[in-house]
N, C-alpha and C. Protein backbone atom coordinates (compact mmCIF):
# COMPACT_ATOMS: atom_id res chain seq x y z
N UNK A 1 7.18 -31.21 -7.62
CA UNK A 1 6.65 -30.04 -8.31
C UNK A 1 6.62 -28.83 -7.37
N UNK A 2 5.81 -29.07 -5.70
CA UNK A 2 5.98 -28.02 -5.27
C UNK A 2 7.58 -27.31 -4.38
N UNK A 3 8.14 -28.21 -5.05
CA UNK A 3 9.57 -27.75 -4.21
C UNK A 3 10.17 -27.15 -5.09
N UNK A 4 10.18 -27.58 -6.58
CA UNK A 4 10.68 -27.03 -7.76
C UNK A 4 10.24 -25.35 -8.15
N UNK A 5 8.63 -25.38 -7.83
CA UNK A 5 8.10 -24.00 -7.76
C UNK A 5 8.37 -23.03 -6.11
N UNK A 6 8.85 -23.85 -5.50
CA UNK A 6 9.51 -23.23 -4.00
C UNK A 6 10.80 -22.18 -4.64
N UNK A 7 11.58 -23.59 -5.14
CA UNK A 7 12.88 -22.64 -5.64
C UNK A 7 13.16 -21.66 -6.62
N UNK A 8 12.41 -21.96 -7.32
CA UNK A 8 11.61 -20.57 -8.56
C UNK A 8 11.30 -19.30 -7.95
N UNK A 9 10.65 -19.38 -7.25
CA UNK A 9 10.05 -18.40 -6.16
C UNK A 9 11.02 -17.68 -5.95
N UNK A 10 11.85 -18.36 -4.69
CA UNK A 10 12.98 -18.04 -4.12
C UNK A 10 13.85 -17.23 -5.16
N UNK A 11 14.67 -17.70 -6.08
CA UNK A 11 15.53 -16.92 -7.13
C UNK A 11 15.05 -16.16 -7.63
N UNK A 12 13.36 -15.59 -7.40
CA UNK A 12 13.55 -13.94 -7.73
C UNK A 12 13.77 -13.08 -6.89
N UNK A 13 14.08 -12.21 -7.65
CA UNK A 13 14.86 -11.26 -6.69
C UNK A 13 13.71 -10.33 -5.71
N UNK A 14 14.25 -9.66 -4.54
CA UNK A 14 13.08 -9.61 -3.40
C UNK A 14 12.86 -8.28 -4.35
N UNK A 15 12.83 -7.29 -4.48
CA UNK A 15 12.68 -6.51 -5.47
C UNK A 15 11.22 -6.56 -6.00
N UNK A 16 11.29 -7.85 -6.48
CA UNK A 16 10.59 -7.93 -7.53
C UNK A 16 8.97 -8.84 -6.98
N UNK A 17 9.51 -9.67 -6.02
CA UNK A 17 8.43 -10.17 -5.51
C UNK A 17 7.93 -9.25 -4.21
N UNK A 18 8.00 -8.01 -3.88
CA UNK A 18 7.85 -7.13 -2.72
C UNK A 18 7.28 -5.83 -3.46
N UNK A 19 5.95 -4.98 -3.14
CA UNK A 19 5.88 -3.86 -3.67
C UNK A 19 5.62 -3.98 -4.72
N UNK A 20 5.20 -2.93 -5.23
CA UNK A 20 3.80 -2.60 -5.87
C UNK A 20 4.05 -3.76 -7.75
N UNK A 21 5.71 -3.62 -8.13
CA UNK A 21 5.75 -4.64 -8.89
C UNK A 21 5.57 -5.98 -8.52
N UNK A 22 5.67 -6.30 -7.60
CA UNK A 22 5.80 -7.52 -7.21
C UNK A 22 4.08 -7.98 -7.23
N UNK A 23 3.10 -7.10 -7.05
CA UNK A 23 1.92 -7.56 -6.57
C UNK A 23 1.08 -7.63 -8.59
N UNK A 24 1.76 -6.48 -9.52
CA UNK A 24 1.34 -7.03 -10.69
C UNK A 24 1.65 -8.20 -11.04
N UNK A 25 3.05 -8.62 -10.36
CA UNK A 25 3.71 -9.97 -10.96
C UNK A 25 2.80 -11.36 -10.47
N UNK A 26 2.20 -11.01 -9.28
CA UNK A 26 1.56 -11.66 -8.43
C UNK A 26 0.18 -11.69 -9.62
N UNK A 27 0.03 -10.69 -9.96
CA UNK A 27 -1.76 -10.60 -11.01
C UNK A 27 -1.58 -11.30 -12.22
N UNK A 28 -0.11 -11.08 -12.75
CA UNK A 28 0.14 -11.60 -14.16
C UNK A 28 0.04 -13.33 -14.12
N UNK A 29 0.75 -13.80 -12.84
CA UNK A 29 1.02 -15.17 -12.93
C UNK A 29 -0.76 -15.59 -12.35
N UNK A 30 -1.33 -15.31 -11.53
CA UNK A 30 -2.48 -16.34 -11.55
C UNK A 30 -3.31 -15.90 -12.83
N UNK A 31 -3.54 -14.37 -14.36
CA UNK A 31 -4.18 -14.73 -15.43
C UNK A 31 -3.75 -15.93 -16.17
N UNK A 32 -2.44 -16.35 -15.84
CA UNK A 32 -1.89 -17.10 -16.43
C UNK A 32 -2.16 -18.25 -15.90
N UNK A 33 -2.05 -18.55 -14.80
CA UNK A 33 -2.77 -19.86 -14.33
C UNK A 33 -4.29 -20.21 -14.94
N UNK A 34 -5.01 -19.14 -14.39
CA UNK A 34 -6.32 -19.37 -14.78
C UNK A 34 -6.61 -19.75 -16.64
N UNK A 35 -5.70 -19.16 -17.36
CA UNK A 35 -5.76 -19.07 -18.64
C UNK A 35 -5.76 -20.47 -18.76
N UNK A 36 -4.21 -21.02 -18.53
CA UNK A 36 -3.91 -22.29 -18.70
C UNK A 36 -4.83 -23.32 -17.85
N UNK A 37 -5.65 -23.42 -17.13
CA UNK A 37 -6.22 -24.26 -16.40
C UNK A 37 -7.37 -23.77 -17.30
N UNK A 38 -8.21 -23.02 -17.98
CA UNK A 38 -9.12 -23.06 -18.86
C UNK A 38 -8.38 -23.63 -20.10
N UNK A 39 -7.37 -23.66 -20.70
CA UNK A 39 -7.25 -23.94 -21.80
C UNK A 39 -6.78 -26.27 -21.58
N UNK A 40 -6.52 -26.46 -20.08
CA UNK A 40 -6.28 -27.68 -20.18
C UNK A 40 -7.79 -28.28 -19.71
N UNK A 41 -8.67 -27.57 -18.88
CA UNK A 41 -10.40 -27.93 -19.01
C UNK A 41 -11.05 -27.73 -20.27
N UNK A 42 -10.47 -27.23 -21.06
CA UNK A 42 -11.76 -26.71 -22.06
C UNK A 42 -13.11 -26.49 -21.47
N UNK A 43 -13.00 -25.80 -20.41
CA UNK A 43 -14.33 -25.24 -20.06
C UNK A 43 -13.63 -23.35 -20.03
N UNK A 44 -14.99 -22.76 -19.86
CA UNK A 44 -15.02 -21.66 -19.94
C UNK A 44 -15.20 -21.25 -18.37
N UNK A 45 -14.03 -19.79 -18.04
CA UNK A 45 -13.63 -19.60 -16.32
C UNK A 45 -14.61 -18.17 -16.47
N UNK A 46 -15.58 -17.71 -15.32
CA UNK A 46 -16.61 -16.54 -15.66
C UNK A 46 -15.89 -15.59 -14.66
N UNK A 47 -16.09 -14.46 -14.98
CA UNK A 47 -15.43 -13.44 -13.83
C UNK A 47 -15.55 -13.50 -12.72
N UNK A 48 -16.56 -14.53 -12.41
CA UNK A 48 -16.12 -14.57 -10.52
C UNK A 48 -14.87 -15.33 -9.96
N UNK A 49 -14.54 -16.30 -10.87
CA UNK A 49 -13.70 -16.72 -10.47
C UNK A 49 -12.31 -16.33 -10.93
N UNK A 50 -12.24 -15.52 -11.49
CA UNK A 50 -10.86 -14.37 -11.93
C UNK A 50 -11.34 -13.52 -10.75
N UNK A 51 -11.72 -12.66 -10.14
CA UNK A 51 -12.22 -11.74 -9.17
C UNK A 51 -11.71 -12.78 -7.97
N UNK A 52 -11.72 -13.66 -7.82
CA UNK A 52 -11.63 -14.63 -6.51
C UNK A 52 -10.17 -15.22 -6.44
N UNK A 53 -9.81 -15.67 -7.77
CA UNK A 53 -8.44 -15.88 -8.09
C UNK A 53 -7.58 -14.54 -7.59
N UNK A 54 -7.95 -13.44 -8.23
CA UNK A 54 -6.87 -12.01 -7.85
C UNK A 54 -6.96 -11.71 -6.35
N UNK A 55 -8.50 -12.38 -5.55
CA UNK A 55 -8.38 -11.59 -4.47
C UNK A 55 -7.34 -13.27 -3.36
N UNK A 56 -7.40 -13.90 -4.04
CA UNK A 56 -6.44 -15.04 -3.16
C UNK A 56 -4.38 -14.46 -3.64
N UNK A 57 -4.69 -14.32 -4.60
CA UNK A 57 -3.22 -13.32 -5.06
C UNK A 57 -3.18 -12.44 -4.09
N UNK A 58 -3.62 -11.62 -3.73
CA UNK A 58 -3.64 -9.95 -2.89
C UNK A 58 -3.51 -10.94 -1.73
N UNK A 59 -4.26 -12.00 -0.90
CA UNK A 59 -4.17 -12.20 0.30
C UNK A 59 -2.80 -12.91 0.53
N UNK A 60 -2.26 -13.72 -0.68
CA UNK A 60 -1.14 -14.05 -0.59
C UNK A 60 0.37 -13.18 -0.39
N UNK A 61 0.29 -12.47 -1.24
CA UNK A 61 1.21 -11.13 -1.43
C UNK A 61 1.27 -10.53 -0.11
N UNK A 62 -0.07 -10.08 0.27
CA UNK A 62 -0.23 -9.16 1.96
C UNK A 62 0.86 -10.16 2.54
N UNK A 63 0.21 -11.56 2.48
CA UNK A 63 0.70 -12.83 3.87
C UNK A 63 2.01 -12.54 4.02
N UNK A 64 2.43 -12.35 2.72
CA UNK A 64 4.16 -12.70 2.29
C UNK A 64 5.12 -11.34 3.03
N UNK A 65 4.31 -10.43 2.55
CA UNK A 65 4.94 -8.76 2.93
C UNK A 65 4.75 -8.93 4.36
N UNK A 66 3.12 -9.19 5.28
CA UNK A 66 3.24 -8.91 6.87
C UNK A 66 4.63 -9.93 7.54
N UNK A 67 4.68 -11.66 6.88
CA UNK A 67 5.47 -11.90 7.80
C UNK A 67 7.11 -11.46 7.30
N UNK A 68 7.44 -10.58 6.20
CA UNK A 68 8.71 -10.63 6.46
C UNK A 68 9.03 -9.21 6.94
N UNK A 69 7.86 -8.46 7.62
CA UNK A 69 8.37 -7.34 9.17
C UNK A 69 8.26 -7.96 10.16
């Protein structure tokens, strides 16, 4: 699974995963995680943990942008 989502990754284009689109794309895919991980818990996710989710997105995105200068 995580090699399959490695190569997913990879085949987008740097474009798109770099800069300022790249960091909505980064916001869109963890609502979507979080959505789907509430909808396979049937529990209910409260804004801290969407607030905590986006800010592990942003630290990821930074990680990604510092090491490829």
């Amino acid at each position: 699974m995580k090699r399959r989502l490695l190569e997913w990754w990879i085949a987008i284009p740097r474009k798109i995963r770099t800069g300022f689109l790249g960091l909505l794309t980064i916001f869109f895919l963890t609502a979507v995680f979080i959505k789907g991980s509430q909808a396979l818990l049937h529990s209910s996710i409260d804004s801290k943990q969407v607030v905590i989710g986006m800010l592990v997105a942003i630290a990821l995105t930074a990680s990604i942008l510092l090491n490829k200068k």
